[in-house]
C-alpha atoms as a PDB file:
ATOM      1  CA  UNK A   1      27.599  -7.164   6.338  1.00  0.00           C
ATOM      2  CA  UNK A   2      26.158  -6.936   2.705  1.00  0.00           C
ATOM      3  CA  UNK A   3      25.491  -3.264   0.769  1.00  0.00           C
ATOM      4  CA  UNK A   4      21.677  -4.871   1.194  1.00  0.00           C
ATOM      5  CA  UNK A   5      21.635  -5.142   4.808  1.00  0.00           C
ATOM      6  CA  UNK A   6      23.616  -1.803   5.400  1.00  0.00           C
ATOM      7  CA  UNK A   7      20.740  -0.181   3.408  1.00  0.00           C
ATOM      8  CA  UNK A   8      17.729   1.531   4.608  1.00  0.00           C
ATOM      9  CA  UNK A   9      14.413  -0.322   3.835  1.00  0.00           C
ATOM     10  CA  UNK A  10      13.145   3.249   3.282  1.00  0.00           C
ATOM     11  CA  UNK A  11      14.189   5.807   1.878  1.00  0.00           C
ATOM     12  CA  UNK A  12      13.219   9.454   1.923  1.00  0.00           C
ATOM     13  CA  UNK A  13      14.566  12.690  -0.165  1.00  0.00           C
ATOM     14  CA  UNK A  14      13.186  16.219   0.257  1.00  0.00           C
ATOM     15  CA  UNK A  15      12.430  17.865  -3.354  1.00  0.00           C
ATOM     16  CA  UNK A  16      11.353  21.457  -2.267  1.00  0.00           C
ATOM     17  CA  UNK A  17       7.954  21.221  -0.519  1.00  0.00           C
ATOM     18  CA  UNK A  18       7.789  17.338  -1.604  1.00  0.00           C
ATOM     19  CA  UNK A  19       9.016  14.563   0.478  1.00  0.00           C
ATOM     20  CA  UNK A  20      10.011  11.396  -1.673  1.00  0.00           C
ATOM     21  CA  UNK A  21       9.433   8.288   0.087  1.00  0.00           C
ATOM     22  CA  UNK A  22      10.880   5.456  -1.870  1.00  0.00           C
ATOM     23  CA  UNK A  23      10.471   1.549  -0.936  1.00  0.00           C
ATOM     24  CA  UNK A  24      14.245  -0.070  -0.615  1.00  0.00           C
ATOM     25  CA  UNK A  25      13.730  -3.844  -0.997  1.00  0.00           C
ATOM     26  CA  UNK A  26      13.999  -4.606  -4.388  1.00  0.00           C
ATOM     27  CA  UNK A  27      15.461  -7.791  -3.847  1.00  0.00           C
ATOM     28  CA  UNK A  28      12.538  -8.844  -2.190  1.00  0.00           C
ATOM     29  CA  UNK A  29      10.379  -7.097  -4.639  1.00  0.00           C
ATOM     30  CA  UNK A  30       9.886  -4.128  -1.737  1.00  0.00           C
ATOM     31  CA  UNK A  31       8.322  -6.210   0.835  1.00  0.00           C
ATOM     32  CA  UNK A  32       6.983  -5.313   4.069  1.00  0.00           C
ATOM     33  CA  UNK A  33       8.344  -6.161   7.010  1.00  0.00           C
ATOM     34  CA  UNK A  34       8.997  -3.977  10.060  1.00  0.00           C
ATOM     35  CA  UNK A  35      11.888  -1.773   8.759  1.00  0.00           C
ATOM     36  CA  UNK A  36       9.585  -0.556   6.292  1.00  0.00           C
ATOM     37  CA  UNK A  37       6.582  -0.306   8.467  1.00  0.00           C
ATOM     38  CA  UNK A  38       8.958   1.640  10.859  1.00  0.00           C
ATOM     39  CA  UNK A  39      10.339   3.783   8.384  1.00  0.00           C
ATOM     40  CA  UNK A  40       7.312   4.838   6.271  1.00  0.00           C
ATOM     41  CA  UNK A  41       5.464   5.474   9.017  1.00  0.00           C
ATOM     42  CA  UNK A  42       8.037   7.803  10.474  1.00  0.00           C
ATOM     43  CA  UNK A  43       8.117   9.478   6.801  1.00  0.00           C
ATOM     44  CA  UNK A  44       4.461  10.433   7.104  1.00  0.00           C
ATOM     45  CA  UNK A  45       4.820  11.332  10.296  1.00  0.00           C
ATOM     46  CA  UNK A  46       7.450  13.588   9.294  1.00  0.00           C
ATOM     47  CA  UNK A  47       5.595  15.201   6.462  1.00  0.00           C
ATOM     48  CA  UNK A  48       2.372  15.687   8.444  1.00  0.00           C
ATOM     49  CA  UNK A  49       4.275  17.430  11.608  1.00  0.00           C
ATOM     50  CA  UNK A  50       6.721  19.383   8.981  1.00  0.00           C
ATOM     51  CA  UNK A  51       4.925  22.901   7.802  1.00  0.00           C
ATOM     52  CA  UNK A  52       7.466  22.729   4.841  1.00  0.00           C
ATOM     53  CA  UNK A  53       6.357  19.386   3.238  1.00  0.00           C
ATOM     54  CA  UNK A  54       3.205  19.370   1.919  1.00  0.00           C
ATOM     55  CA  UNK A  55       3.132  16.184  -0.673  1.00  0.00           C
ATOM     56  CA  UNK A  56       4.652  13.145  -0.414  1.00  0.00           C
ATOM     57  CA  UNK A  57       5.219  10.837  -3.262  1.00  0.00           C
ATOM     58  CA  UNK A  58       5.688   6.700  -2.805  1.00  0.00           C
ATOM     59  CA  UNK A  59       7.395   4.470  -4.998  1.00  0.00           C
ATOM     60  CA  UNK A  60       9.546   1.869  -4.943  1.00  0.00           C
ATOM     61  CA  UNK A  61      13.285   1.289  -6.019  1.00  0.00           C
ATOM     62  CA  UNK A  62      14.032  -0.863  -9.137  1.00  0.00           C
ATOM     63  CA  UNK A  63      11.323  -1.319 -12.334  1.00  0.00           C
ATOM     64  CA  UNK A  64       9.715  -5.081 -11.508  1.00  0.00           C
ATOM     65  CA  UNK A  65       7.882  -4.283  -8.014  1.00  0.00           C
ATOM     66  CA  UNK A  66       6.265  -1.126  -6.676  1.00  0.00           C
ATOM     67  CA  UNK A  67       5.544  -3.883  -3.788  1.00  0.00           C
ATOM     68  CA  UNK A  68       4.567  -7.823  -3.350  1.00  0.00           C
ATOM     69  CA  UNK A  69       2.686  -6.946   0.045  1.00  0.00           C
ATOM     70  CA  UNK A  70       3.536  -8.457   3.247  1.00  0.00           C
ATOM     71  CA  UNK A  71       7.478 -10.590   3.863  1.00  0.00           C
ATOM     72  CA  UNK A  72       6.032 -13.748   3.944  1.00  0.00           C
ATOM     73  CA  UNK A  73       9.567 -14.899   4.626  1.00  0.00           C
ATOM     74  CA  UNK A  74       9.893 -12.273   7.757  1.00  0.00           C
ATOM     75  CA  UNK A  75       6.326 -13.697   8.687  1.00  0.00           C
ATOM     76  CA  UNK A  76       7.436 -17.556   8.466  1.00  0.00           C
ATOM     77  CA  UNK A  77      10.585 -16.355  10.831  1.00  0.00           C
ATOM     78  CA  UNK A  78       8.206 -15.505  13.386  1.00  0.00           C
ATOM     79  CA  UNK A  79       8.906 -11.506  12.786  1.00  0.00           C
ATOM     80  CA  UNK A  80       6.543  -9.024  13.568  1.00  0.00           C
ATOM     81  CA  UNK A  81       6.092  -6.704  10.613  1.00  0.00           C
ATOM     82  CA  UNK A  82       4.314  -3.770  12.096  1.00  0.00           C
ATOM     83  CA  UNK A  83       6.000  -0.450  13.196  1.00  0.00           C
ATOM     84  CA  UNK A  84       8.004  -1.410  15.844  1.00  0.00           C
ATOM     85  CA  UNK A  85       6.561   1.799  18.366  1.00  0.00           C
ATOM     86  CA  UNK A  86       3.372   2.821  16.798  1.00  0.00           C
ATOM     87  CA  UNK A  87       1.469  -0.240  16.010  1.00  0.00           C
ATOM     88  CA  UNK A  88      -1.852   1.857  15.527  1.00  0.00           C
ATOM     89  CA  UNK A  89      -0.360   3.648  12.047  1.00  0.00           C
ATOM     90  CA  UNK A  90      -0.891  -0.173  10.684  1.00  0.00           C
ATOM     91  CA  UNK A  91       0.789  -2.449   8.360  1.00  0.00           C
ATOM     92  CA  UNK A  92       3.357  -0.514   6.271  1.00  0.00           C
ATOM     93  CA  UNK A  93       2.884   2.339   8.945  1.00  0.00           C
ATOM     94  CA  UNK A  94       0.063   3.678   6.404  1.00  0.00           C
ATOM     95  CA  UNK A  95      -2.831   1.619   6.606  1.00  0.00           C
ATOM     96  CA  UNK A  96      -4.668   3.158   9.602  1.00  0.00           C
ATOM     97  CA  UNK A  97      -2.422   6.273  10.221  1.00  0.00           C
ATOM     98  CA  UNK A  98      -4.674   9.009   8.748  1.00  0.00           C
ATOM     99  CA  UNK A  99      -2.295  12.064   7.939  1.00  0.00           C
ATOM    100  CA  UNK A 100      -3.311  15.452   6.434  1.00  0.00           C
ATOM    101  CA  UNK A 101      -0.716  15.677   3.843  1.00  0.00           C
ATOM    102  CA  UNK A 102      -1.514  14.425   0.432  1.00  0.00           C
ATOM    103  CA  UNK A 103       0.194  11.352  -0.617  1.00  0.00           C
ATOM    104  CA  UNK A 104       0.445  10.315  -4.133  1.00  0.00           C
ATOM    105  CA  UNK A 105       1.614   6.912  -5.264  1.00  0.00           C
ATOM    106  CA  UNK A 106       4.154   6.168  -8.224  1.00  0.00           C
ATOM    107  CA  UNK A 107       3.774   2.760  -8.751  1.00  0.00           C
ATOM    108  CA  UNK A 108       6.596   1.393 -10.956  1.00  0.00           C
ATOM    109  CA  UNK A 109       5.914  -2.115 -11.224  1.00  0.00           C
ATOM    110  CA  UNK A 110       3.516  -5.237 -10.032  1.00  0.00           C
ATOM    111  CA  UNK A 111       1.271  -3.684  -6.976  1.00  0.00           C
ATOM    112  CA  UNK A 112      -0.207  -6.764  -5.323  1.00  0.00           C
ATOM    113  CA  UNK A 113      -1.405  -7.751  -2.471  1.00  0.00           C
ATOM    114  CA  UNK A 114      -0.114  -5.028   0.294  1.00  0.00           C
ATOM    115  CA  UNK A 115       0.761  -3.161  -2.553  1.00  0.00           C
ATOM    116  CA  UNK A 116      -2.705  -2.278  -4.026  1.00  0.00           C
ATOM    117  CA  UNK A 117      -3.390  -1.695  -0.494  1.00  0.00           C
ATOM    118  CA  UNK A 118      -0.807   1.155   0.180  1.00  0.00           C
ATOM    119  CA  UNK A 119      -2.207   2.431  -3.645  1.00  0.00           C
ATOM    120  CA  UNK A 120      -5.593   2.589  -1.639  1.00  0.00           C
ATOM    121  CA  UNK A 121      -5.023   4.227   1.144  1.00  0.00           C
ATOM    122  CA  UNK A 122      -3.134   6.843  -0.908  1.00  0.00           C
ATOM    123  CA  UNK A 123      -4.926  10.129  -2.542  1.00  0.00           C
ATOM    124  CA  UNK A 124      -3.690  10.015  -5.865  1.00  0.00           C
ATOM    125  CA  UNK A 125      -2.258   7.260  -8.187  1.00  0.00           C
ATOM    126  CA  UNK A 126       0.452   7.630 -11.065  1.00  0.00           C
ATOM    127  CA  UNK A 127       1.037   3.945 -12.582  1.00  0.00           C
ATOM    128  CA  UNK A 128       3.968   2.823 -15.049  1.00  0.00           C
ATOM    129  CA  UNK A 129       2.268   1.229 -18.177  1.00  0.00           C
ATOM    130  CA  UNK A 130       3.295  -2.066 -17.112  1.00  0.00           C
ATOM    131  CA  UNK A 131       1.890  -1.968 -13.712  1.00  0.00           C
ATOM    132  CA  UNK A 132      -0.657  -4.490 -12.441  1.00  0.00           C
ATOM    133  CA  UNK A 133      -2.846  -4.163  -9.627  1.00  0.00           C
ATOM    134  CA  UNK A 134      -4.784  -7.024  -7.826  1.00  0.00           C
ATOM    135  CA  UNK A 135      -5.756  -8.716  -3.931  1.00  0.00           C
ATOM    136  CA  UNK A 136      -4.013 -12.266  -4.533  1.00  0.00           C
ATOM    137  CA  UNK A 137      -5.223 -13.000  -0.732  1.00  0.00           C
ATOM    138  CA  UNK A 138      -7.857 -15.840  -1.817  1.00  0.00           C
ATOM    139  CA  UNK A 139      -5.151 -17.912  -3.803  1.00  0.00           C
ATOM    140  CA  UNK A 140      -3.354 -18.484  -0.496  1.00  0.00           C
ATOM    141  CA  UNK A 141      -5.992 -18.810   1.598  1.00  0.00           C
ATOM    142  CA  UNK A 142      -5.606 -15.578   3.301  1.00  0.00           C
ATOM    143  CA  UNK A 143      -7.317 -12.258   3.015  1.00  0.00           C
ATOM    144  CA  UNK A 144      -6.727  -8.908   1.910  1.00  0.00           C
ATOM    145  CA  UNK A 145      -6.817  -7.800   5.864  1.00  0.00           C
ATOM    146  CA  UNK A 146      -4.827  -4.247   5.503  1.00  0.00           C
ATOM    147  CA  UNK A 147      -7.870  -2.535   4.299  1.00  0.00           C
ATOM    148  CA  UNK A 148      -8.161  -3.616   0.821  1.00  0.00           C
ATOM    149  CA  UNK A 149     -11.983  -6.022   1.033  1.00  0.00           C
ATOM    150  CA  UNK A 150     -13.615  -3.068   1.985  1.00  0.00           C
ATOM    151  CA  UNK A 151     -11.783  -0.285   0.742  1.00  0.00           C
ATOM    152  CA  UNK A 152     -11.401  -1.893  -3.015  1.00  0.00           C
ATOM    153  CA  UNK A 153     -15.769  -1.685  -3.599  1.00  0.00           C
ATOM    154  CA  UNK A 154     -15.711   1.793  -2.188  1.00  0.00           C
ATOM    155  CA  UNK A 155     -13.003   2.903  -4.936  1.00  0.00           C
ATOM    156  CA  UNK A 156     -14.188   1.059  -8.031  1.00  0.00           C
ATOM    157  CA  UNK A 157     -17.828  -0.697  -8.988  1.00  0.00           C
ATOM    158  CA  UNK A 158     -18.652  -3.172  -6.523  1.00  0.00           C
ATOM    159  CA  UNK A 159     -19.314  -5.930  -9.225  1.00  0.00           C
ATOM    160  CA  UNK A 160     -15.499  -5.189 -10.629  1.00  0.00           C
ATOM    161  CA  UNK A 161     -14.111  -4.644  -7.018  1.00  0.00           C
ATOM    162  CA  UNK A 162     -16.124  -8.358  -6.022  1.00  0.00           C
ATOM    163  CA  UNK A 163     -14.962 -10.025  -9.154  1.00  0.00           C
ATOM    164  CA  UNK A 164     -10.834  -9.020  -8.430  1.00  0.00           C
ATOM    165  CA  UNK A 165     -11.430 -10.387  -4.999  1.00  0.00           C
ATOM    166  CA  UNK A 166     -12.715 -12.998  -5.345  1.00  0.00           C
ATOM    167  CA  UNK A 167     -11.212 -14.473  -8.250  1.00  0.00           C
ATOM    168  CA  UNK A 168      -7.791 -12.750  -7.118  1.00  0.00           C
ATOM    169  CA  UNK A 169      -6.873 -11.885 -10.161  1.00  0.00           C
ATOM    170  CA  UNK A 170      -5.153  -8.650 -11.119  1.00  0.00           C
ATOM    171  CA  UNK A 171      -6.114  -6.012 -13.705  1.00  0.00           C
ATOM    172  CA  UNK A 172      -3.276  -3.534 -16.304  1.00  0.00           C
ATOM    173  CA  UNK A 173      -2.827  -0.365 -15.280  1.00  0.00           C
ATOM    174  CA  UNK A 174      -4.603   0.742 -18.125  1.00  0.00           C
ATOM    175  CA  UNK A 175      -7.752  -0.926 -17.179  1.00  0.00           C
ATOM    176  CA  UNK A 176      -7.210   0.346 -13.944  1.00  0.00           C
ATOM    177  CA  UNK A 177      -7.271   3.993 -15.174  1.00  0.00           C
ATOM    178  CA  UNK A 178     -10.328   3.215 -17.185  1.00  0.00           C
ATOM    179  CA  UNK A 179     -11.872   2.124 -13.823  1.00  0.00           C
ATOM    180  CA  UNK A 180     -10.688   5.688 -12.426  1.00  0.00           C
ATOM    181  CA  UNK A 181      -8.873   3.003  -9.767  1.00  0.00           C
ATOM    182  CA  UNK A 182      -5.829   5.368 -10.774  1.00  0.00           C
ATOM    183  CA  UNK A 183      -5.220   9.022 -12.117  1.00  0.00           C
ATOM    184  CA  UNK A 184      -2.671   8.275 -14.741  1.00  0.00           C
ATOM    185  CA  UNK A 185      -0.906   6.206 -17.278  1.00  0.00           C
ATOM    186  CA  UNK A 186       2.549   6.731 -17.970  1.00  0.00           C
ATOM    187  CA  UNK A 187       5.697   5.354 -19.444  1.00  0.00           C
ATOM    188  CA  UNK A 188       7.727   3.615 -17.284  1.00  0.00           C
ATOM    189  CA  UNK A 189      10.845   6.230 -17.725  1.00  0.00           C
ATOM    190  CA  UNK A 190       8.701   9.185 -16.993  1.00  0.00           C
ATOM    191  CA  UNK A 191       6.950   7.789 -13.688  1.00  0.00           C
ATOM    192  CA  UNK A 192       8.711   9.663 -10.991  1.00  0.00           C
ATOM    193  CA  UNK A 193       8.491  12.895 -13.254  1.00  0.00           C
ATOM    194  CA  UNK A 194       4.899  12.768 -13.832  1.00  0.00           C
ATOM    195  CA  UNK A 195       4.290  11.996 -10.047  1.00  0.00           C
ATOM    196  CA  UNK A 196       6.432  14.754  -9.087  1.00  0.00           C
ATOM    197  CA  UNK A 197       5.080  17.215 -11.149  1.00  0.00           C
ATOM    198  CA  UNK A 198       1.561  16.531  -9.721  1.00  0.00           C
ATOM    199  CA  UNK A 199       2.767  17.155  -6.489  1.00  0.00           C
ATOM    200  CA  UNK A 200       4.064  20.691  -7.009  1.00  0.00           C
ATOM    201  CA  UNK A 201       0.728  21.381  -8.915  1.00  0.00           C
ATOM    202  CA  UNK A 202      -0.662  20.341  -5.209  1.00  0.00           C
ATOM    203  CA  UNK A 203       2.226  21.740  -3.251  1.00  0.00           C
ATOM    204  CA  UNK A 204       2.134  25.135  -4.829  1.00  0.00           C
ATOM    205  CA  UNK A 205      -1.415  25.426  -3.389  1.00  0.00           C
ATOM    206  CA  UNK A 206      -2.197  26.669  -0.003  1.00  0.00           C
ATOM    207  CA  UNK A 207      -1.051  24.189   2.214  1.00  0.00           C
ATOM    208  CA  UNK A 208      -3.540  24.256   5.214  1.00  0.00           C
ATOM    209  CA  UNK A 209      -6.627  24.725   2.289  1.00  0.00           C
ATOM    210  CA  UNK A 210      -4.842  21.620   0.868  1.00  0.00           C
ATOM    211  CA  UNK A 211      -5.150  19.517   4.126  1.00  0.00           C
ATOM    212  CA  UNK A 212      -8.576  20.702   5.509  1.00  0.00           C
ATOM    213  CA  UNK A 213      -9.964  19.555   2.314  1.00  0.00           C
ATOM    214  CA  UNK A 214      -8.506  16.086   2.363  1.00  0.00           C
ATOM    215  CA  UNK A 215      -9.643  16.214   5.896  1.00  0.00           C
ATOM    216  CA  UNK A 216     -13.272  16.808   4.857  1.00  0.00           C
ATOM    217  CA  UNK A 217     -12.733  14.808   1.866  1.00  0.00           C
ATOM    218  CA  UNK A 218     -12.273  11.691   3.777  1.00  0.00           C
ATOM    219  CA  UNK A 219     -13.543  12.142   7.281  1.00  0.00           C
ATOM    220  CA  UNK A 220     -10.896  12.627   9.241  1.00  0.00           C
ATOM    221  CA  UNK A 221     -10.946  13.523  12.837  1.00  0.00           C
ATOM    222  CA  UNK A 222      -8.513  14.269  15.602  1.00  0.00           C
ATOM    223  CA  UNK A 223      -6.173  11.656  13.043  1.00  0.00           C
ATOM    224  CA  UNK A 224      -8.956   9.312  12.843  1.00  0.00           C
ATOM    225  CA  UNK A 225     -11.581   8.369  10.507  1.00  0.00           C
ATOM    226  CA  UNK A 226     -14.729   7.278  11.955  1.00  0.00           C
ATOM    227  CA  UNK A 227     -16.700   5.699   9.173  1.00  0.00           C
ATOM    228  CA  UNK A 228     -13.850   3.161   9.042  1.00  0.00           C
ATOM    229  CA  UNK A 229     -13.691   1.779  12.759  1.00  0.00           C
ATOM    230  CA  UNK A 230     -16.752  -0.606  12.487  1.00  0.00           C
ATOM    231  CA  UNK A 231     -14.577  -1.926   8.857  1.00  0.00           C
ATOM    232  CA  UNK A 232     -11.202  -2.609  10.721  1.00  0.00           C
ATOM    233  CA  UNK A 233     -13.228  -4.364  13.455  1.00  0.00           C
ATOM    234  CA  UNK A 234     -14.968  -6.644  11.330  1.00  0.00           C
ATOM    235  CA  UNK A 235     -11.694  -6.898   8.522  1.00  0.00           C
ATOM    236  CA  UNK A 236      -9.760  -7.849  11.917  1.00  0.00           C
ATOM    237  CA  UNK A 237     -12.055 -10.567  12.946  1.00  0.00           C
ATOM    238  CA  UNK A 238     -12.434 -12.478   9.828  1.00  0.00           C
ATOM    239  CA  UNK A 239      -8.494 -11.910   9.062  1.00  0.00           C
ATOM    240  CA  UNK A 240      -7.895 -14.004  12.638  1.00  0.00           C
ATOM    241  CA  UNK A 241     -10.731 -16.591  12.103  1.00  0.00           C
ATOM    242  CA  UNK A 242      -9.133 -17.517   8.240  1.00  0.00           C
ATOM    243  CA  UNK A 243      -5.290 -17.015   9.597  1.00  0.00           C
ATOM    244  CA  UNK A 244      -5.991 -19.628  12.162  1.00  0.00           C
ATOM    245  CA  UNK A 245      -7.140 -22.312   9.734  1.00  0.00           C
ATOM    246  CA  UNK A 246      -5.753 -25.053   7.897  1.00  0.00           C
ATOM    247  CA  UNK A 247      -5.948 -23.706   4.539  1.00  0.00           C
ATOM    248  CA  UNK A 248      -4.194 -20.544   5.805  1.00  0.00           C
ATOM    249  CA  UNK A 249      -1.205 -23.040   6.286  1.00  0.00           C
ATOM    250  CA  UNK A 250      -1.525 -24.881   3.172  1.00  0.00           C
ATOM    251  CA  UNK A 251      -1.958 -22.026   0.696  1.00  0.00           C
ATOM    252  CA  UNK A 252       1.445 -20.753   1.254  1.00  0.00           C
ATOM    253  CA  UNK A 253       3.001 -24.139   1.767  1.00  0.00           C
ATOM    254  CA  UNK A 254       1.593 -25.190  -1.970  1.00  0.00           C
ATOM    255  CA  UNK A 255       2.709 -21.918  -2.940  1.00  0.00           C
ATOM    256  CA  UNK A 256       6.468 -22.427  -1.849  1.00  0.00           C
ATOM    257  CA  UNK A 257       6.122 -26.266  -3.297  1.00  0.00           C
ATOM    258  CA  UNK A 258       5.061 -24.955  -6.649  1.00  0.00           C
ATOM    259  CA  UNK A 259       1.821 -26.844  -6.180  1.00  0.00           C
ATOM    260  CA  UNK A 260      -1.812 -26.801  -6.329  1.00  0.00           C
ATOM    261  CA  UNK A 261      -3.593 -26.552  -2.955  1.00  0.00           C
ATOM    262  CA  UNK A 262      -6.014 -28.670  -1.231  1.00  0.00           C
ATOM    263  CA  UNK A 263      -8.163 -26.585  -0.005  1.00  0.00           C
ATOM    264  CA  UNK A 264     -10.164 -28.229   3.290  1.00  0.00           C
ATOM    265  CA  UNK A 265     -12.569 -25.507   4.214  1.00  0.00           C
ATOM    266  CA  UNK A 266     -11.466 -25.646   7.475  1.00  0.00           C
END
């Protein structure tokens, strides 16, 4: 067995009051597939049920990659990549698994795909200067189904959010600050730092004051969040009507051919 199967797909390091989750795939530019839906999940889990953790910071390991999304290989296989015991926490264990803690992203590379969704669904967004954001989806036929079509307009102007996904295309991290899509800019080398130092600005703050207000901030009840149910339902039904078509099959195959698809509209 290879050092790269041996190693966790997530990894997590407690720094004080701060839990550091940190994305283990690099060499498949930090993926999803279950192990990582598994083990983030648990990692929020952890820091939400923990009195002693009150931030956790997410990043992933090498400089290319915060994280290309979904394991499209792991998907092809026939794998499931959901948490393997708590399928309503979502894809990456994140999406729909509404914890009190704060969570603040470090994103220290490309964030497409799954990976501007997991910078979505966070609270607070440090970027490397050479990150990228963008929702890819329509290029392969597929759509951005883990809560980034509807929670992309709610976080930047709807004719910017409409235009990035619907062309696909991705924007700098430095327009995405200007955007206030993110909270900061900063060089690559200093990432983690600057993430980490946010979090013990948050962390040295009252902790249950801390997580009521996200609470309010965002609607959450009972580890739910209402004004989103109606969204999932309708993000889930259009996700299974376009993953069941023909172009959902030929925008990956052109995609692993190097080639342009041929789109059928059916």
């Amino acid at each position: 067995m290879t050092d790269t199967e041996n190693r966790p797909a997530v990894r997590t390091e407690r720094r004080g009051n701060v839990l550091l989750v940190t994305i283990d795939r690099p060499e498949a530019r930090n993926a999803v597939n279950q192990e990582v839906s598994t083990g983030l999940g648990n990692a929020l889990h952890e820091a939400d049920t923990d009195p002693e953790l009150r931030v956790v910071v997410l990043t992933g390991a090498g400089e290319q990659s915060f994280c290309a999304g979904a394991d499209l290989k792991a998907i092809s296989r026939g794998e499931d990549i959901f948490p393997a015991e708590n399928r309503q926490w979502g894809f990456a264990g994140m999406m729909q698994h509404y914890v009190s803690v704060p969570i603040i992203t470090a994103v220290n590379g490309t964030a497409l795909g799954g990976g501007t969704e997991l910078a979505l669904a966070s609270d607070l967004v440090v970027a490397a200067d050479h990150a990228k954001f963008g929702l890819p989806e329509v290029k392969r036929g597929l759509v951005a189904a883990a809560g980034g079509a509807f929670r992309l307009p709610e976080q930047l102007p709807h004719r910017v959010a409409m235009e990035m996904i619907l062309t696909g295309e991705p924007i700098s991290a430095q327009r995405a600050h200007e955007l206030h899509l993110i909270n900061r800019v900063v060089p690559a080398d200093k990432l983690l730092d600057a993430a980490l130092e946010l979090a013990e600005v948050i962390a040295a703050n009252a902790p249950l004051a801390v997580q009521a207000s996200k609470r309010v901030a965002l609607g959450i009840t009972d580890g739910a969040r209402p004004s989103e149910v109606e969204k999932w339902r309708v993000s889930d039904t259009e996700m299974i009507n376009v993953m069941t078509s023909e172009d959902a099959m030929e925008g990956p195959r052109a995609f692993a051919e190097k080639r342009a698809p041929v789109w059928k509209a059916r």
